[in-house]
Protein backbone atom coordinates (compact mmCIF):
# COMPACT_ATOMS: atom_id res chain seq x y z
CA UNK A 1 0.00 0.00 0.00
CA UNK A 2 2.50 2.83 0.96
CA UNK A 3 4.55 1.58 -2.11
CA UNK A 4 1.03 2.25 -4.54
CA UNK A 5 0.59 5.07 -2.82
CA UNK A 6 3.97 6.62 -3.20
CA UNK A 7 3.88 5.79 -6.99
CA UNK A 8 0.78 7.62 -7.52
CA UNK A 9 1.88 10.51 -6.31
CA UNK A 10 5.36 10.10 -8.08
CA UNK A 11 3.76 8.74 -11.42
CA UNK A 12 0.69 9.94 -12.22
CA UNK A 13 -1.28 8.80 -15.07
CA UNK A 14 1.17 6.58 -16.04
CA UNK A 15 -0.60 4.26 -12.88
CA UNK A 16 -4.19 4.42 -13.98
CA UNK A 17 -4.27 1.19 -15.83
CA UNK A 18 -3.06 -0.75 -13.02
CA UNK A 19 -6.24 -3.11 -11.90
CA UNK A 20 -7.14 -2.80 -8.01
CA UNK A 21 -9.49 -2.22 -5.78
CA UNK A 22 -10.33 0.78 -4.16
CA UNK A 23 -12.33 1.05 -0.61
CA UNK A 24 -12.64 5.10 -0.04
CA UNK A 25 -14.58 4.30 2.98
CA UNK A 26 -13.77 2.06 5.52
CA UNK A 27 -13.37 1.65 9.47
CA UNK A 28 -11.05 -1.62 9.35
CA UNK A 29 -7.22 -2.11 8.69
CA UNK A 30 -7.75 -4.12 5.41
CA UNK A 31 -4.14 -3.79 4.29
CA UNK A 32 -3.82 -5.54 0.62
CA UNK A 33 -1.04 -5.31 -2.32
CA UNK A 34 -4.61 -5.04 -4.93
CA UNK A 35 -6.42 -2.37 -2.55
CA UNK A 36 -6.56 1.33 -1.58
CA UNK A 37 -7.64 0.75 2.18
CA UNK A 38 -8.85 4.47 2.93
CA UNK A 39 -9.66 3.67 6.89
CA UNK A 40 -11.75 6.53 8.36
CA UNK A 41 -10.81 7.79 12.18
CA UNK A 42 -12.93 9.76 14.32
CA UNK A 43 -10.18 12.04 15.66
CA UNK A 44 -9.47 12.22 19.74
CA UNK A 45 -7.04 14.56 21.77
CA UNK A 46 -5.56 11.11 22.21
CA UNK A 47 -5.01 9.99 18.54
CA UNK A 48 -1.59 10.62 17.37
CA UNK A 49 0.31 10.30 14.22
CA UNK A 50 1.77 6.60 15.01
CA UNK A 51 -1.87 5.46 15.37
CA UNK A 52 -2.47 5.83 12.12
CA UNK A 53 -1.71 3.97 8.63
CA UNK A 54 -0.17 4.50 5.71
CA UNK A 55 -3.44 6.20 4.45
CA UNK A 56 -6.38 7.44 5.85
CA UNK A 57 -9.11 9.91 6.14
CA UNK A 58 -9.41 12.26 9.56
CA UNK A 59 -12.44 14.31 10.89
CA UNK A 60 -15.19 14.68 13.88
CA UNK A 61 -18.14 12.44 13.30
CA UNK A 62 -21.38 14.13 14.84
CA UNK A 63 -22.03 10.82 16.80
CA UNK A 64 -18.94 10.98 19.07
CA UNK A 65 -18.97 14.92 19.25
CA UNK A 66 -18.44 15.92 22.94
CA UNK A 67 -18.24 18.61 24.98
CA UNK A 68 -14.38 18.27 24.66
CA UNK A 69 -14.92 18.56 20.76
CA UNK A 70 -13.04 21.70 20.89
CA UNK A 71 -9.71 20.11 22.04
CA UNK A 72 -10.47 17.28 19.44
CA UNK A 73 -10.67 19.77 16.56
CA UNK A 74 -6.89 21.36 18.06
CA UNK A 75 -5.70 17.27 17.61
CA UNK A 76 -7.07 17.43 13.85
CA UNK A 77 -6.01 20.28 12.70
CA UNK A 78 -2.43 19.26 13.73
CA UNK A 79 -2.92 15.80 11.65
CA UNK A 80 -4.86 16.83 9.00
CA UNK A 81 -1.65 17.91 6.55
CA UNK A 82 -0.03 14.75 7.11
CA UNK A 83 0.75 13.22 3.60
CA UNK A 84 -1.03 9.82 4.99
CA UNK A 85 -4.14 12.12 5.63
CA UNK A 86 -5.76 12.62 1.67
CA UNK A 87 -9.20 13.27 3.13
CA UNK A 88 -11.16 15.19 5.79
CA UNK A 89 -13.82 13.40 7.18
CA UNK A 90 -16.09 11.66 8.22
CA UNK A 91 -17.93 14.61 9.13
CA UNK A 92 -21.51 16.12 8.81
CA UNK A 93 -25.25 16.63 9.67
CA UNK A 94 -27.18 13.92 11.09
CA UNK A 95 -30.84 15.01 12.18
CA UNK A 96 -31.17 11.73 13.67
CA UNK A 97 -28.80 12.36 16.78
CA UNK A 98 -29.36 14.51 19.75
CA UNK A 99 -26.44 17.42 19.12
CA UNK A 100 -28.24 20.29 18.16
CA UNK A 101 -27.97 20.47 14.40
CA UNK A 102 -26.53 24.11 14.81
CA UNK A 103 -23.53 22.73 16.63
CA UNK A 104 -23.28 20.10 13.76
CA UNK A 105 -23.31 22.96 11.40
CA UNK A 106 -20.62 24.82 13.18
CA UNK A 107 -18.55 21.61 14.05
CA UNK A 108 -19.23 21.20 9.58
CA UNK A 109 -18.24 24.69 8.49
CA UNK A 110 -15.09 23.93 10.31
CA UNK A 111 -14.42 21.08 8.79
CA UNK A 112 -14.95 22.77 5.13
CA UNK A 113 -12.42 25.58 6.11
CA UNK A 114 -9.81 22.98 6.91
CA UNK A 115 -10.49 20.95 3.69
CA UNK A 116 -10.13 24.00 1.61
CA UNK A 117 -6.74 25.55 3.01
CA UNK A 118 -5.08 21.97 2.52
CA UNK A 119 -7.11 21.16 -0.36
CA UNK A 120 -8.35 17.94 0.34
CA UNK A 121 -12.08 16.45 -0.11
CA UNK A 122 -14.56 16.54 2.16
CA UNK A 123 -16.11 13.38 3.25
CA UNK A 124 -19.74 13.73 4.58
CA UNK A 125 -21.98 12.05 6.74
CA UNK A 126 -25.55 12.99 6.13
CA UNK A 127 -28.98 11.59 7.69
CA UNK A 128 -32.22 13.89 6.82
CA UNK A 129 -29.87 17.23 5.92
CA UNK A 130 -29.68 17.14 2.31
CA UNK A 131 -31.28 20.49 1.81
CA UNK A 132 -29.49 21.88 4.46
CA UNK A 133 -26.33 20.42 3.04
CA UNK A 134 -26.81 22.02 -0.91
CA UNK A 135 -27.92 25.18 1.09
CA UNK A 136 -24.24 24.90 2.65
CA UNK A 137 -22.61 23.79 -0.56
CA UNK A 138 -24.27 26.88 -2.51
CA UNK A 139 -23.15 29.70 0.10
CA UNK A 140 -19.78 28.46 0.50
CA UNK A 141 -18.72 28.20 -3.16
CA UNK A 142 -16.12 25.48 -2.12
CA UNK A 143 -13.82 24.25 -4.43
CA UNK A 144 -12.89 20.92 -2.64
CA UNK A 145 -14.66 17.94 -3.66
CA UNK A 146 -17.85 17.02 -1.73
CA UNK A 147 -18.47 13.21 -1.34
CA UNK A 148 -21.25 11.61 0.18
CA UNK A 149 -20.36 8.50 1.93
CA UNK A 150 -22.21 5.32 1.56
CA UNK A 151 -25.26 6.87 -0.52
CA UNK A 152 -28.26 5.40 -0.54
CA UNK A 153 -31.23 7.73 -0.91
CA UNK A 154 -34.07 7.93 -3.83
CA UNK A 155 -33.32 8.90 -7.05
CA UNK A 156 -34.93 12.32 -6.42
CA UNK A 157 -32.02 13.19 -3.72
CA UNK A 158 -29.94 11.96 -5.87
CA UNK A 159 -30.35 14.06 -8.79
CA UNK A 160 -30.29 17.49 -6.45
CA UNK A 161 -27.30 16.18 -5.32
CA UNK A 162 -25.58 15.55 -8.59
CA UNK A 163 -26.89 19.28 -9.63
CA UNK A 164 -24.84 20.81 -6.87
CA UNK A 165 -21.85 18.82 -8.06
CA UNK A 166 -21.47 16.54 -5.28
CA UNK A 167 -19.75 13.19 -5.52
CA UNK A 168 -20.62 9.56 -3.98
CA UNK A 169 -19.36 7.20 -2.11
CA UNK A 170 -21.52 3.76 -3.01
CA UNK A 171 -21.62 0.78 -0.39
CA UNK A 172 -23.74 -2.37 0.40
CA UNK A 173 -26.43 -1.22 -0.63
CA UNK A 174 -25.92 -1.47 -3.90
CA UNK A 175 -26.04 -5.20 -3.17
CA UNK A 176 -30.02 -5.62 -2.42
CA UNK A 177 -32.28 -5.26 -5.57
CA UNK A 178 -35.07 -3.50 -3.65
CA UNK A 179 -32.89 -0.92 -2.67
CA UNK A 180 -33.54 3.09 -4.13
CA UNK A 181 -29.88 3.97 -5.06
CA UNK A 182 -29.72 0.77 -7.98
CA UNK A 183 -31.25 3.92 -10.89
CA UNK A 184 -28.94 5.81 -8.71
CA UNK A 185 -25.41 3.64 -9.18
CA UNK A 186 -26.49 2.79 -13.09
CA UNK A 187 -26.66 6.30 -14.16
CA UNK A 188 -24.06 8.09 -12.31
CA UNK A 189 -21.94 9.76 -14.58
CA UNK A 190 -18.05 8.48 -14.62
CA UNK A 191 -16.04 10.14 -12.75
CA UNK A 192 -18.24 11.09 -10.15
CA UNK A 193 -18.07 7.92 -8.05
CA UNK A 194 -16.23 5.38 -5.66
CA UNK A 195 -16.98 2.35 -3.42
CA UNK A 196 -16.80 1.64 -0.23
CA UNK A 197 -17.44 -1.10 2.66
CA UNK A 198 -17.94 1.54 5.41
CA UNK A 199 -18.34 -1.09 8.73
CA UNK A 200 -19.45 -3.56 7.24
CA UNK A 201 -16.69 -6.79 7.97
CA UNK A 202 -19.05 -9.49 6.07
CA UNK A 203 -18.72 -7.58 3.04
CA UNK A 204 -15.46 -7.17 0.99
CA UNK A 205 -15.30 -4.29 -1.39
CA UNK A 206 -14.52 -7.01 -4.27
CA UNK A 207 -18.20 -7.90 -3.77
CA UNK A 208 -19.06 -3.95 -4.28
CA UNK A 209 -17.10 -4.09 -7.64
CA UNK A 210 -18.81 -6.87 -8.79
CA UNK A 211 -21.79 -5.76 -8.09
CA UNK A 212 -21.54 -2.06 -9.09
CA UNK A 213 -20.44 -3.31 -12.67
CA UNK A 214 -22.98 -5.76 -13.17
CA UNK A 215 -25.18 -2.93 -12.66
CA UNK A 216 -23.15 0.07 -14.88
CA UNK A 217 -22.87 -2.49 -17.37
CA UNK A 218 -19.31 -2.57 -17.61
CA UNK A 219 -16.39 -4.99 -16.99
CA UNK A 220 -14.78 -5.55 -13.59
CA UNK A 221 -11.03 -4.75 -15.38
CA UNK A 222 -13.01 -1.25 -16.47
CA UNK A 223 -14.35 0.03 -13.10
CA UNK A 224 -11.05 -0.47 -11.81
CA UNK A 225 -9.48 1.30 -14.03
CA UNK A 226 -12.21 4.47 -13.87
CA UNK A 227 -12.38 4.26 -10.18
CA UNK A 228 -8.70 4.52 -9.78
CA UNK A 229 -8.68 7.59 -11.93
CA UNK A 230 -11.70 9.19 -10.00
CA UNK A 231 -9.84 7.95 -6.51
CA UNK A 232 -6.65 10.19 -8.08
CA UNK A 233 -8.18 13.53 -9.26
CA UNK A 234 -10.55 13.65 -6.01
CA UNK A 235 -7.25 13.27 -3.82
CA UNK A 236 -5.05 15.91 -6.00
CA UNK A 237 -2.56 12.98 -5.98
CA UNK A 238 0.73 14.30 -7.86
């Protein structure tokens, strides 16, 4: 993995053919010569940069916000331009959860600032807050990439969404044939999507690739190849 990674960075384009797998969401160590393993940490005052791995995604997730969030967000800020760190987030609104959503929007506007000066995507969390969110998106004229983990909404959502130039982040639930987000996964245009397991352990993102190009209609070798390219502009990888 740190080898792949390196070379990415060093080489470019000239990597893009190389078949693997790529799981941009994920809270396991899944270490693997064929995968991008992008494990997600809620950051602590105690997490430091030896607890982390060779690549990885930082941020506050509204569920473990405390009242010591403040100190937390000090501890982030310090990791967040590490070269292992390509992502900010998880982070977001969740209207399912008892912190007042104007904290979460605070806790989330802080989170954008930091993504912008390092200029790294923005991984989001969102339960019932979609309008809220494009509201967000629209004011702050970002210019970071704004991916929705583990999508799974109605086609309506997801067509707002894909107006306001968001991106996605696809997971098991692309696996169930009842679920809303199959139109979603089959029309999504390339570049503007990647796969993930999220905390799910009974589910290996090779099953997501297979799955996600039986429905796009594609071949296994293909999605690789387009997902790695999407995984290396969203990251500014160079």
């Amino acid at each position: 993995m740190a080898s792949l990674s390196n070379c990415l960075r060093q080489n470019g384009n000239r990597y893009l053919g190389f078949q693997m797998f790529i799981d941009f969401h994920t809270h396991y160590d899944r270490q693997s010569p064929d995968r991008i393993n992008l494990q997600t940490f809620h950051v602590t005052t105690a997490l430091q940069e030896a607890d982390l791995p060779l690549i990885c995604s930082l941020g506050l997730h509204p569920w473990f916000v405390d009242e010591s969030w403040e100190d937390a967000w000090q501890n982030l800020g310090a990791l967040a331009s590490l070269d292992k760190v390509v992502a900010i987030g998880e982070c977001g609104l969740d209207r399912h959860i008892d912190l007042p959503i104007e904290v979460q929007t605070v806790i989330f506007q802080k989170h954008l600032e930091l993504a912008e000066s390092i200029r790294k995507p923005l991984v989001i969390h969102c339960v019932r807050a979609f309008a809220e969110l494009i509201a967000l998106k629209k004011s702050s004229k970002s210019s970071v990439p704004w991916i929705i983990h583990g999508f799974h909404k109605k086609m309506e959502v997801f067509q707002q969404l894909l107006k306001h130039d968001f991106y996605f982040s696809f997971g098991t639930a692309i696996l169930s044939d009842r679920s809303p987000v199959i139109q979603a996964i089959a029309n999504v245009p390339d570049g503007r999507f990647l796969l993930e397991t999220d905390d799910r352990q009974d589910i290996s993102i090779e099953q997501i690739y297979d799955r996600a190009a039986t429905l796009r209609q594609v071949s296994l070798e293909t999605l690789q190849t387009q997902l790695l390219e999407t995984y290396y502009q969203l990251t500014r990888l160079s």
